[in-house]
Protein backbone atom coordinates (compact mmCIF):
# COMPACT_ATOMS: atom_id res chain seq x y z
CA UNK A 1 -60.40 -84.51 62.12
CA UNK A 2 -62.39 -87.14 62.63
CA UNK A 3 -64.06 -89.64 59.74
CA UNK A 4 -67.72 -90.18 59.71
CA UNK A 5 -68.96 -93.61 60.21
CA UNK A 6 -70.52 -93.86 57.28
CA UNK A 7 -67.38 -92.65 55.54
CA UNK A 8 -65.55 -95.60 57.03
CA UNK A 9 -67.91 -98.29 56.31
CA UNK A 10 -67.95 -96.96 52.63
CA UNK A 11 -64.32 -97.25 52.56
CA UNK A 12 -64.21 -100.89 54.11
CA UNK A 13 -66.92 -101.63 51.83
CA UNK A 14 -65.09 -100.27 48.90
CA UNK A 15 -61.35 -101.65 49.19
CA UNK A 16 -61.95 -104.69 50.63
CA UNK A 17 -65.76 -106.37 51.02
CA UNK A 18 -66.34 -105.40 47.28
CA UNK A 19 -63.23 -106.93 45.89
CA UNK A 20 -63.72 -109.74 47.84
CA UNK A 21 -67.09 -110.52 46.31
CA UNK A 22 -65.50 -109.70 42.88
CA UNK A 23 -62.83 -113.12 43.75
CA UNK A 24 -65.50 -115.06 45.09
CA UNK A 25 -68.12 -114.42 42.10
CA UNK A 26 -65.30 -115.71 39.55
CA UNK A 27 -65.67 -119.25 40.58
CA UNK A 28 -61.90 -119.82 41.40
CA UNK A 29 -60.81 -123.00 43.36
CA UNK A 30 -61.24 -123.10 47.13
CA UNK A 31 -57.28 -124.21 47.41
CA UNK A 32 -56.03 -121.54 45.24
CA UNK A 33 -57.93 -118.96 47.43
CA UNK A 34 -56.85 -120.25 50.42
CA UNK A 35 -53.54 -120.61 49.60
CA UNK A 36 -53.22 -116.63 47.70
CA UNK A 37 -55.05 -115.44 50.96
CA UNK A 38 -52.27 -117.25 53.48
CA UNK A 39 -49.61 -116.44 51.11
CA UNK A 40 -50.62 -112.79 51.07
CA UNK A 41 -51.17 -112.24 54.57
CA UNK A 42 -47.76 -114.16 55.46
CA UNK A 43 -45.78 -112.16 53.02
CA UNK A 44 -48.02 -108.80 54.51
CA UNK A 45 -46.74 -109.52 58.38
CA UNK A 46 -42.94 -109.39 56.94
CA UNK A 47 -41.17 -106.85 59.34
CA UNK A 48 -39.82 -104.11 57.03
CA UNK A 49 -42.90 -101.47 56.20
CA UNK A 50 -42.87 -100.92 52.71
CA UNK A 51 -41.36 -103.98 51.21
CA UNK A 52 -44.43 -106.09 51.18
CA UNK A 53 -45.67 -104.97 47.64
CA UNK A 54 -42.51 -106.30 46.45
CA UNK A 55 -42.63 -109.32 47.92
CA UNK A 56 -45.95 -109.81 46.73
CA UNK A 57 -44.96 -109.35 43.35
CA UNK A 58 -41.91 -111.42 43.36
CA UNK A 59 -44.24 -114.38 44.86
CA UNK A 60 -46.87 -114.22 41.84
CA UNK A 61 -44.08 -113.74 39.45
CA UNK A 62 -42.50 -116.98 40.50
CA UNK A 63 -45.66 -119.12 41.42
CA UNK A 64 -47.56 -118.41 38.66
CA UNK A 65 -50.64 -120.04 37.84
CA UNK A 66 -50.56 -121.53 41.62
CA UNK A 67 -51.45 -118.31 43.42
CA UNK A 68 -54.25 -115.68 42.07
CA UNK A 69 -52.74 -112.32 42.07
CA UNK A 70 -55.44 -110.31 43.33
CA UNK A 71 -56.55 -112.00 46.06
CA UNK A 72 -52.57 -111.97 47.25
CA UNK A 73 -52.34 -108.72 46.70
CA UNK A 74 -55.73 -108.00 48.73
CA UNK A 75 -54.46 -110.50 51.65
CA UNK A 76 -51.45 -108.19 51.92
CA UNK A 77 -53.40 -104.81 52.02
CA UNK A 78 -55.52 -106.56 54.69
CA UNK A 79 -52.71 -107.52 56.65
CA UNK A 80 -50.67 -104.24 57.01
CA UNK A 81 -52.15 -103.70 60.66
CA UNK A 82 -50.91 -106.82 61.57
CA UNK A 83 -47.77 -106.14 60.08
CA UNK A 84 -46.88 -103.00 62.57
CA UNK A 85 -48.20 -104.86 65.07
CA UNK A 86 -45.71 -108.39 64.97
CA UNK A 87 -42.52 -106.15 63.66
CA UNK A 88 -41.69 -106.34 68.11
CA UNK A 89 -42.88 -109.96 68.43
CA UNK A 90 -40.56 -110.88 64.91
CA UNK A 91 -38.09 -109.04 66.74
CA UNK A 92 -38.06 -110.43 70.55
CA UNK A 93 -38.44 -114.27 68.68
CA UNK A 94 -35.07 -113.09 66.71
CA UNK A 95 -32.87 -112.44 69.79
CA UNK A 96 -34.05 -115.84 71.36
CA UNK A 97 -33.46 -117.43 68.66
CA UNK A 98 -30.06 -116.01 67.71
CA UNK A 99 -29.13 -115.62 71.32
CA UNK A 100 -29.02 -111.87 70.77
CA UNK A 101 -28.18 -108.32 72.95
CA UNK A 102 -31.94 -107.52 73.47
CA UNK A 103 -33.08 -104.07 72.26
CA UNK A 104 -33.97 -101.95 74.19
CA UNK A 105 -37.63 -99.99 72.87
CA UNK A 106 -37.34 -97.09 74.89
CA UNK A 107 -38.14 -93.42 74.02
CA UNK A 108 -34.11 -93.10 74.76
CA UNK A 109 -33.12 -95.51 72.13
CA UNK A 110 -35.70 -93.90 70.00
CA UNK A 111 -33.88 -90.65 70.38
CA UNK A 112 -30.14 -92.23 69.59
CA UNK A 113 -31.46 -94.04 66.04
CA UNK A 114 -32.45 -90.87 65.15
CA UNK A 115 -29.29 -88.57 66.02
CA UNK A 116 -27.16 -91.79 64.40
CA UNK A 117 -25.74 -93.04 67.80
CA UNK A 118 -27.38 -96.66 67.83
CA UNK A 119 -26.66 -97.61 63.78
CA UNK A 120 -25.34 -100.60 64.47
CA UNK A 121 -27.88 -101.72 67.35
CA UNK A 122 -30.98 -100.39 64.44
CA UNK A 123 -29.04 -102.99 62.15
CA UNK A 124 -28.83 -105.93 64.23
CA UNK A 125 -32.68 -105.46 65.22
CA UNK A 126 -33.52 -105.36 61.73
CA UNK A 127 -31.59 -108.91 60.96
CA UNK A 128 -33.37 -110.11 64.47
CA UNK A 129 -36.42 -109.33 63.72
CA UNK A 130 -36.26 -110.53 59.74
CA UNK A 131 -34.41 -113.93 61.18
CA UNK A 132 -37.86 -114.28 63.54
CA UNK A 133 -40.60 -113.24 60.13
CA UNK A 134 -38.07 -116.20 58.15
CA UNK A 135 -38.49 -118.65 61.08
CA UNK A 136 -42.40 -117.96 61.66
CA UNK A 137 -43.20 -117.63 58.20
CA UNK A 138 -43.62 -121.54 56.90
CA UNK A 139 -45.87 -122.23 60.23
CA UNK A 140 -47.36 -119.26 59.58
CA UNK A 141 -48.23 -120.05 56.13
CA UNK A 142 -49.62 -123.00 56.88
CA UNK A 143 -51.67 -122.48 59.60
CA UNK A 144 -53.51 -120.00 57.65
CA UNK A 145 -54.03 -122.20 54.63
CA UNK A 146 -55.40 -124.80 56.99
CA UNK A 147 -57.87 -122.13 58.22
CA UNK A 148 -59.24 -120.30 55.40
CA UNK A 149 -59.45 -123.93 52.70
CA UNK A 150 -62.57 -124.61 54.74
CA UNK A 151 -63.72 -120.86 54.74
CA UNK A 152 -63.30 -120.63 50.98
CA UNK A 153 -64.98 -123.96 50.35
CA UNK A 154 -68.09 -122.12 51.87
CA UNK A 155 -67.89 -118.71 50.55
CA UNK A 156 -67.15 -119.91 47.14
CA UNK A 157 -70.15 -122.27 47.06
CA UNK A 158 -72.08 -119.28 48.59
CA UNK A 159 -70.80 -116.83 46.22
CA UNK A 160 -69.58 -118.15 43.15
CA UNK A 161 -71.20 -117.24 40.05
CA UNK A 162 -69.40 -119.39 37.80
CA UNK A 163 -69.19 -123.49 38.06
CA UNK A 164 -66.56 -125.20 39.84
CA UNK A 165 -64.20 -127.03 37.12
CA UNK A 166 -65.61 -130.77 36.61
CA UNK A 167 -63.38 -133.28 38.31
CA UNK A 168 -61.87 -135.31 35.90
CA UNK A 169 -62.32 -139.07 36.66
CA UNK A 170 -58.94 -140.90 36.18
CA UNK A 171 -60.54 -143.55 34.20
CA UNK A 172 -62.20 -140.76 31.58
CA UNK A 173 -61.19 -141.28 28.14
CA UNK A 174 -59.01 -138.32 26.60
CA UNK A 175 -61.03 -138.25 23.05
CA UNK A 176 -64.50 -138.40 22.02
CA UNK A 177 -65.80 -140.92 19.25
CA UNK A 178 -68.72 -140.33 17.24
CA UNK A 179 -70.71 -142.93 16.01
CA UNK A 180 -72.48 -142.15 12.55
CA UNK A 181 -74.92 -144.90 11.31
CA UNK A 182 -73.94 -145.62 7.47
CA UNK A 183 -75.07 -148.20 5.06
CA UNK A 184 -73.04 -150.76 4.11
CA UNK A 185 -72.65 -151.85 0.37
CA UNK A 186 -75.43 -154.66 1.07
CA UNK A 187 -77.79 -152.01 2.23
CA UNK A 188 -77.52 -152.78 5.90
CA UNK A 189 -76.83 -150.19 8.08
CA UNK A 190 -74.05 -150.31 10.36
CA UNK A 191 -72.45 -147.46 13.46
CA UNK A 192 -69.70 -145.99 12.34
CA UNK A 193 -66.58 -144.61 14.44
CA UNK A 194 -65.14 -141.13 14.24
């Protein structure tokens, strides 16, 4: 069965280029964004399918205000390719790292995880390959953050509907005074502070 191009593009278009534009047009900060997006995609790449969500969650539960949900949780959708694709490079950098038996991705060893004769191999690739993803992760997270800040400065300029927040001067007073102008009991008029 195959899927239409246009049926492809409308999906791209729909799960990803239109939320996107929905992020951008809200006028958020360039460092949040680029910080949600590296968080999202760092969390995305973590080696076990199906536990990313989670992770996700977890992360925007405990950061808070620092991280905008929705672009995390786009980051991580987006990154679910890349996330099959490092779960043997997570793995190899685990062994090396741990001085590990190397495991062996044959169709064979496929065969014996299956019938239950390699359960404790499976296991120790597993902790390999999370021990590389734990490793990897903090360069990764970085790098990416260092990428996309300059990316979002220009797409949010680009596509922001709303105003950047004002910087604050550090020298800005905190209150604002009025001055009224009142007369005095002499009939001279004077400014008065409020």
């Amino acid at each position: 069965m195959a899927i239409p191009k246009m049926g492809l593009m409308a999906w791209f278009n729909m799960k990803i280029v239109d939320p996107l534009n929905q992020i951008l047009r809200r006028g958020l900060e360039p460092k949040q964004l680029a910080f949600s997006t590296a968080l999202g995609i760092t969390l995305g790449i973590f080696p076990i399918c199906g536990v990313t969500v989670l992770l996700c969650g977890v992360a925007i539960a405990f950061l808070g205000s620092l991280c905008h949900a929705p672009t995390v949780l786009l980051a991580n959708f987006i990154a679910t390719p890349l996330e099959l694709s490092l779960v043997v490079p997570f793995l190899r950098f685990g062994e090396v790292m741990s001085r590990g038996p190397h495991f062996p991705l044959t169709s064979d060893a496929l065969k014996k995880v299956f019938t239950g004769q390699a359960s404790r191999e499976v296991i120790l690739s597993v902790v390999h390959a999370l021990l590389g993803w734990l490793v990897a992760a903090p360069f990764i997270l970085a790098a990416l953050y260092i990428i996309f800040l300059p990316c979002f400065k220009v797409l949010v300029h680009k596509f922001s509907t709303v105003p950047l927040s004002p910087k604050k001067s550090p020298n800005s007073p905190t209150e604002v005074k009025l001055k009224l102008p009142t007369k005095r009991s002499d009939g001279r008029e004077e400014l008065l502070s409020i």
